[in-house]
Structures are given as structure tokens and as C-alpha cells.
C-alpha atoms as a PDB file:
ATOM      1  CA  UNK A   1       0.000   0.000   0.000  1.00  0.00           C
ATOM      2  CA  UNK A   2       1.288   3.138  -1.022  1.00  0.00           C
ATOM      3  CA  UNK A   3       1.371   5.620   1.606  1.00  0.00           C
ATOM      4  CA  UNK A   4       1.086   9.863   0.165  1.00  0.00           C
ATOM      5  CA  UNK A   5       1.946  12.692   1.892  1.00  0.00           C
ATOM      6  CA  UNK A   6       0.571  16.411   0.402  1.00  0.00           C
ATOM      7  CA  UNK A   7       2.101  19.898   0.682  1.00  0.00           C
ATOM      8  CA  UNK A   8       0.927  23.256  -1.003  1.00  0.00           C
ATOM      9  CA  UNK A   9      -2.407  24.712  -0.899  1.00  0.00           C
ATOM     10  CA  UNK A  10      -3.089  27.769   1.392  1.00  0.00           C
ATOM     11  CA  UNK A  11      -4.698  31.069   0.390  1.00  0.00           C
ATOM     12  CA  UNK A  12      -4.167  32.533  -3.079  1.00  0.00           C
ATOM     13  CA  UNK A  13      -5.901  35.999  -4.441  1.00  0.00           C
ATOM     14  CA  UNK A  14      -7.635  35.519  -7.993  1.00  0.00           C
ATOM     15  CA  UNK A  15      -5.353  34.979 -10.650  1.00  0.00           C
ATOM     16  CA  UNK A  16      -2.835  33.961  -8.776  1.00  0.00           C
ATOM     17  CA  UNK A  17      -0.666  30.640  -8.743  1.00  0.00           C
ATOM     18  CA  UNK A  18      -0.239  27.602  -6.109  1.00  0.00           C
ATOM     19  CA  UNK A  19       1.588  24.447  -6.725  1.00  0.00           C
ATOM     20  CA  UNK A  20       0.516  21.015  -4.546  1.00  0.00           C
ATOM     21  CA  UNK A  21       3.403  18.233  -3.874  1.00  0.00           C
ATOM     22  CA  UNK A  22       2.530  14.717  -3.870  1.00  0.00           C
ATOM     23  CA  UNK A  23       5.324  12.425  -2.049  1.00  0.00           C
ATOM     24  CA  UNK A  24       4.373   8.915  -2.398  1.00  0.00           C
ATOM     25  CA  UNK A  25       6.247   6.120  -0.005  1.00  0.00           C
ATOM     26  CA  UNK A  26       6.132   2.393   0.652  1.00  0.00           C
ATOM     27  CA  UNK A  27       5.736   1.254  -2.982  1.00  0.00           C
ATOM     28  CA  UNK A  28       6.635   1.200  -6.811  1.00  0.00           C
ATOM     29  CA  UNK A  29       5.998   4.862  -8.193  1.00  0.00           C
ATOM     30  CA  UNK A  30       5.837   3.247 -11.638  1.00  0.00           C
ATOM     31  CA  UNK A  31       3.143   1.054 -10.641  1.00  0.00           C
ATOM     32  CA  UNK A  32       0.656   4.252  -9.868  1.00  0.00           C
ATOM     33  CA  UNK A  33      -1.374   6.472 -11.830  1.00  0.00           C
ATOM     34  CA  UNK A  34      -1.074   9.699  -9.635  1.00  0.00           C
ATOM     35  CA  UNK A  35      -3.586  11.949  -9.645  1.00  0.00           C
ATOM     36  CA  UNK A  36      -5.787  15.213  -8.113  1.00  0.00           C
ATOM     37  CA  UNK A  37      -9.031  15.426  -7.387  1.00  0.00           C
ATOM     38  CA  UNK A  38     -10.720  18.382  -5.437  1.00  0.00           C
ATOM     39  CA  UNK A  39     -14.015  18.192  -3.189  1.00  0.00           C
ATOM     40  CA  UNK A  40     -16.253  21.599  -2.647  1.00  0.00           C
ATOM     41  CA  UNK A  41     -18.062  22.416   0.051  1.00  0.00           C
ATOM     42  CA  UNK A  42     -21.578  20.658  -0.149  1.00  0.00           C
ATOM     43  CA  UNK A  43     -20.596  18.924  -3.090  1.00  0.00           C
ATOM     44  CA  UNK A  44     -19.142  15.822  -4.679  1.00  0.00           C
ATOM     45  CA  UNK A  45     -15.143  14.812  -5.017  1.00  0.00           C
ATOM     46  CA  UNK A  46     -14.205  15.219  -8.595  1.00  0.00           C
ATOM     47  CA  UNK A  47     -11.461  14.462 -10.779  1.00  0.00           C
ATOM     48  CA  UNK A  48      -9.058  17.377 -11.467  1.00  0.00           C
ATOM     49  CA  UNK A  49      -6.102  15.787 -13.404  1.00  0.00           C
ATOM     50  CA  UNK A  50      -4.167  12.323 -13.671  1.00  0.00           C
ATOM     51  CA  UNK A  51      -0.673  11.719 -15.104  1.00  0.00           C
ATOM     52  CA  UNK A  52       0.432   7.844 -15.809  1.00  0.00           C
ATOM     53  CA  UNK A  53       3.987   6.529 -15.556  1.00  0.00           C
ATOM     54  CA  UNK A  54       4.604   7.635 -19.333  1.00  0.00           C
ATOM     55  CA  UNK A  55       3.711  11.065 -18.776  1.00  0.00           C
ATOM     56  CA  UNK A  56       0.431  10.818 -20.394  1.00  0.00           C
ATOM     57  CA  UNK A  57      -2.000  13.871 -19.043  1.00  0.00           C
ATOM     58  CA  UNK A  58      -5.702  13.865 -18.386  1.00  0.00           C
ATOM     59  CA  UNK A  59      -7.389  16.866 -16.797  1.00  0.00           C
ATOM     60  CA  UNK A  60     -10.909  18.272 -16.623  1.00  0.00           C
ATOM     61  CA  UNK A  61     -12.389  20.520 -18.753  1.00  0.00           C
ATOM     62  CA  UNK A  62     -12.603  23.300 -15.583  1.00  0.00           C
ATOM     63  CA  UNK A  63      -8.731  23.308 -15.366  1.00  0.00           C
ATOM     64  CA  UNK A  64      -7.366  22.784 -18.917  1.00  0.00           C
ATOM     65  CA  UNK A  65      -5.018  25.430 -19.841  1.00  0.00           C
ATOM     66  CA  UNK A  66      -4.741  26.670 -16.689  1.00  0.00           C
ATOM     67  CA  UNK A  67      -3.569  23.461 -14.415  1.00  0.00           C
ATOM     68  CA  UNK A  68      -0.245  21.502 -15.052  1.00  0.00           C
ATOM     69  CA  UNK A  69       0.355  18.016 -13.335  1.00  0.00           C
ATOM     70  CA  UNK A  70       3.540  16.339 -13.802  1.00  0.00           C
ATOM     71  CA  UNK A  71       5.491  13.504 -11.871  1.00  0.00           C
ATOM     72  CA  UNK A  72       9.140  13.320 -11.055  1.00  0.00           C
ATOM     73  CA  UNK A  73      10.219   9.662 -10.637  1.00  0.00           C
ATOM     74  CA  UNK A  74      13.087  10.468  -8.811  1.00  0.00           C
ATOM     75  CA  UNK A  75      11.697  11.859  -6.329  1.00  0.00           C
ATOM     76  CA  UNK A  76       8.529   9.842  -6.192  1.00  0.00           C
ATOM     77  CA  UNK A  77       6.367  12.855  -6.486  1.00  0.00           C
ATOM     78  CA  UNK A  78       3.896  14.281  -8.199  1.00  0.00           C
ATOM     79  CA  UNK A  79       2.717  17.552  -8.353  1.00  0.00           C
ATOM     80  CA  UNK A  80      -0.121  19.841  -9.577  1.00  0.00           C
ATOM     81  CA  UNK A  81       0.781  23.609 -10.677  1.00  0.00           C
ATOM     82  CA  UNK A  82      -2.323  25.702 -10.584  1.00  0.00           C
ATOM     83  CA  UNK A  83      -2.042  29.163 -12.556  1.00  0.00           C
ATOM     84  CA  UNK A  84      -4.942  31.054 -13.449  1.00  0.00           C
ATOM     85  CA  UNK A  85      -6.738  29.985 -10.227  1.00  0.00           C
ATOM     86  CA  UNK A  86     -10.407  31.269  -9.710  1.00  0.00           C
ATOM     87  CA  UNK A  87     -12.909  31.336  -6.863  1.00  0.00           C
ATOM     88  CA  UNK A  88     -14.766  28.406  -8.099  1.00  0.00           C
ATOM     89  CA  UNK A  89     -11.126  26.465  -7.495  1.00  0.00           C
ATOM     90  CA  UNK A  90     -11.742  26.574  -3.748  1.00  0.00           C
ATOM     91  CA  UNK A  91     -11.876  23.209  -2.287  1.00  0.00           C
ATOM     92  CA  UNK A  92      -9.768  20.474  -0.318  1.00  0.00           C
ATOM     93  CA  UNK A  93      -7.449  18.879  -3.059  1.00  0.00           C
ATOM     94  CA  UNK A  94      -6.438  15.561  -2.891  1.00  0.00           C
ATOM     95  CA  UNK A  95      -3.443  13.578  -4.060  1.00  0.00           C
ATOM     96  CA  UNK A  96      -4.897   9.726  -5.482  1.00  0.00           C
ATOM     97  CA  UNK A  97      -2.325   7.117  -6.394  1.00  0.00           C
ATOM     98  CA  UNK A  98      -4.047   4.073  -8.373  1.00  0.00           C
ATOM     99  CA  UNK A  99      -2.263   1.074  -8.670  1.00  0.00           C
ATOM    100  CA  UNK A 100      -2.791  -0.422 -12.300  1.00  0.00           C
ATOM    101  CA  UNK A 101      -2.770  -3.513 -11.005  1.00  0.00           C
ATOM    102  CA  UNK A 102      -4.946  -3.887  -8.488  1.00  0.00           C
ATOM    103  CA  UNK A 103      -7.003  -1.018  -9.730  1.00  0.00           C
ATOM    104  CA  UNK A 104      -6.841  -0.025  -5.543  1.00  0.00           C
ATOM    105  CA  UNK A 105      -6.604   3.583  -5.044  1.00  0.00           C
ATOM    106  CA  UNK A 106      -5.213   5.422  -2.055  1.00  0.00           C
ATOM    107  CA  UNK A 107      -5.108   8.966  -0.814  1.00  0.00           C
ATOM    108  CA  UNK A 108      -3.571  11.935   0.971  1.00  0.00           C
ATOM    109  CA  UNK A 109      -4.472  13.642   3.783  1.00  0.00           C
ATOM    110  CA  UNK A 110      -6.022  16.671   1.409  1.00  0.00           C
ATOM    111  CA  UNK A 111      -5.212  20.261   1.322  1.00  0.00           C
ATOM    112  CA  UNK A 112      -7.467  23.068   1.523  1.00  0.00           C
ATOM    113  CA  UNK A 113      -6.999  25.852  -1.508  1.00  0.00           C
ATOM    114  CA  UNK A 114      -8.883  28.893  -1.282  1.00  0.00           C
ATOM    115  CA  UNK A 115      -8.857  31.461  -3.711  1.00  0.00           C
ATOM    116  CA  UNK A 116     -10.004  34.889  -2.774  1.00  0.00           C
ATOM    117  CA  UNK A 117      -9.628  38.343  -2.739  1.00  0.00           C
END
């Protein structure tokens, strides 16, 4: 089981940039498609962006152009730059690490990003 530990977030005015840090421990980076997803208040967890071992991207249509997430194998983290950010980008983001070949997911601990003037 792959164990993730998040940094980043905080308070950011509109148009203004964060990145979140994704550390993952206790298992084969390769092995895991990392991704973001963000939660709202009152609403439902959704999927912000994935990135698989190749490099391959997938984001939501909310964030594209504005959102970059990338991986560092290295360093067995992966990250999530957010430019452009808006209001409606507030939420608790969380790292997700799927394992394709269990198909089990884990997750961090989530960080809150608030954007507002």
C-alpha cells in the first residue's frame, strides 16, 4: 500500500498561482497512476487531473489550460501547478495514487486551496 503525503495549498488571491506536492512512499511509483481530485463544500469529489507513468496527461475541462500536473520519478512525487486559479477552485485537493494492477486507489491527507480576494 502506497502511503502519500501532500504539501501546497493555502490562500491565493484571484489569478494567482499555487503548486501542490505529492510524495508517495512504501511502494513502486511506476506502478501508480497519480492523480488530483478536489471536493467543494456541499458537493461531490471530482477528478481534477491524472498523469500515468509515461507522462500521459488527463485533466478536466474546468482546469485545462490553466492546471499543469507532472510527476518526477526520482523523487517519487507528483505535483499539480495551478495558474490562473479562480474562486470556483476553492476546495480540499487531494493527491490519489491508483495502482494499475490492483485497480486499488489510495489517498492523501487533502489540502485546503482557497482562492479569494
Amino acid at each position: 500500500q502506497v502511503h502519500l503525503v501532500e504539501s501546497g495549498g493555502g490562500l491565493v488571491q484571484p489569478g494567482g498561482s499555487l503548486r501542490l506536492s505529492c510524495e508517495a512512499s512504501g511502494s513502486i511509483f511506476a506502478l501508480y497512476i497519480m492523480g488530483w481530485y478536489r471536493q467543494a463544500p456541499e458537493k461531490q469529489r471530482e477528478l481534477v487531473a491524472t498523469v500515468n507513468a509515461g507522462g500521459g496527461t488527463n485533466y478536466a475541462d474546468s482546469v485545462k489550460g490553466r492546471f499543469t500536473i507532472s510527476r518526477d520519478h526520482a523523487k517519487h512525487t507528483a505535483y499539480l501547478q495551478m495558474n490562473s486559479l479562480k474562486p470556483e477552485d476553492t476546495a480540499v485537493y487531494y493527491c490519489n495514487a491508483r495502482n494499475v494492477r490492483t485497480l486499488t486507489n489510495s489517498w492523501g491527507q487533502g489540502n485546503q486551496v482557497t482562492v479569494s480576494s
